[in-house]
Protein backbone atom coordinates (compact mmCIF):
# COMPACT_ATOMS: atom_id res chain seq x y z
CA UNK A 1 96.92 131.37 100.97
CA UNK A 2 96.56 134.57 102.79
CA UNK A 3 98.97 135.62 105.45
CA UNK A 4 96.69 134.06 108.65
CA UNK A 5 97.45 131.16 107.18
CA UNK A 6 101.22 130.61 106.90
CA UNK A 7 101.98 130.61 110.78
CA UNK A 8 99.11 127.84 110.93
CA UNK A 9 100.73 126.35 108.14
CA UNK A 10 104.06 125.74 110.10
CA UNK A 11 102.87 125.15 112.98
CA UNK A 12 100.84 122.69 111.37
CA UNK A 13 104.26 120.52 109.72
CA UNK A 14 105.44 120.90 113.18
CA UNK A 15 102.70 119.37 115.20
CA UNK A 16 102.33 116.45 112.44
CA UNK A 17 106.21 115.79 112.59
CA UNK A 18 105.41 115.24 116.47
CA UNK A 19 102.68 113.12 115.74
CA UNK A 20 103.56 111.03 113.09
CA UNK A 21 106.11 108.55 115.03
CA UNK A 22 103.58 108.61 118.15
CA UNK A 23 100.55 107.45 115.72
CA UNK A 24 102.05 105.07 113.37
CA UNK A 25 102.15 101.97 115.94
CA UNK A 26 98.95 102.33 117.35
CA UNK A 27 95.90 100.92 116.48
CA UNK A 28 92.53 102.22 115.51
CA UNK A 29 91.28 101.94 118.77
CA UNK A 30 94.37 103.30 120.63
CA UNK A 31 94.39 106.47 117.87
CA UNK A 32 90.85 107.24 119.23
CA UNK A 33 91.78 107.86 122.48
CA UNK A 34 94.81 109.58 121.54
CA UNK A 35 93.28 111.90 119.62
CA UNK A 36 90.49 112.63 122.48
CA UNK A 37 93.24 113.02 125.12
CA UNK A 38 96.09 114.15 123.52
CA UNK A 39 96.85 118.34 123.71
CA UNK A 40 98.92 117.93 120.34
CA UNK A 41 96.17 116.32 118.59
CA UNK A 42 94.01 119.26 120.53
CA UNK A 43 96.31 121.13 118.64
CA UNK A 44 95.73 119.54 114.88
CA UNK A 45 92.23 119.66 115.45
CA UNK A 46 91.89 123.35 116.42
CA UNK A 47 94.46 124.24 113.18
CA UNK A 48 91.92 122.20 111.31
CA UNK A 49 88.62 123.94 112.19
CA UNK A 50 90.31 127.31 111.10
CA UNK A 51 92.16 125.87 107.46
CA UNK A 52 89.96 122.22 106.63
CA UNK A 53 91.79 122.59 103.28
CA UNK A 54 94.98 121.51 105.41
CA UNK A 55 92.68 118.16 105.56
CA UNK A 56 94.92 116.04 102.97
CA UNK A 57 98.37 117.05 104.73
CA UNK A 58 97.17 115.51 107.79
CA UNK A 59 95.89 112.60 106.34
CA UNK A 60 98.89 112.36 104.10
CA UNK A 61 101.13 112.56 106.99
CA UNK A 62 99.22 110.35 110.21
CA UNK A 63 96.76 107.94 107.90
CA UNK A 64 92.56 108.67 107.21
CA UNK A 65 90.12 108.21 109.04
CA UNK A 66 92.32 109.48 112.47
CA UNK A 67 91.05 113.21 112.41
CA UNK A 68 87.72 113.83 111.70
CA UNK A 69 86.95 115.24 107.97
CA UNK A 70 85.91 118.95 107.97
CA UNK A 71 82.72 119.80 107.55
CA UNK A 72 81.79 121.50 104.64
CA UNK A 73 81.17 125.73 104.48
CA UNK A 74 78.42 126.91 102.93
């Protein structure tokens, strides 16, 4: 990992340690509009543009199928 990517990293366990307790009772439908509205999913989602191989920690951490999959770079 180069050294961009550590503070990203953090801030990354941070943000899902935040978000994990919020996430876990909602449903599908309710985790949509979280993730639209919310400026700490805002925040996952901009970490996850700039490192998509962070992709499985999320998932690992707040479920699939809640942040969008990163496209793939060509």
């Amino acid at each position: 990992m180069n050294e961009n990517g550590k503070p990203d990293h953090v801030q990354l366990e941070q943000l899902l340690q935040q978000a994990k307790p919020l996430m876990l009772p909602m449903f599908p439908d309710q985790q949509k509009l979280w993730l639209a509205e919310s400026p700490l999913a805002q925040e996952i989602k901009s970490i996850l543009v700039r490192h998509p191989e962070y992709y499985d920690e999320v998932r690992a951490a707040v479920g699939g199928g809640v942040f969008p999959e990163p496209k793939a770079s060509n």
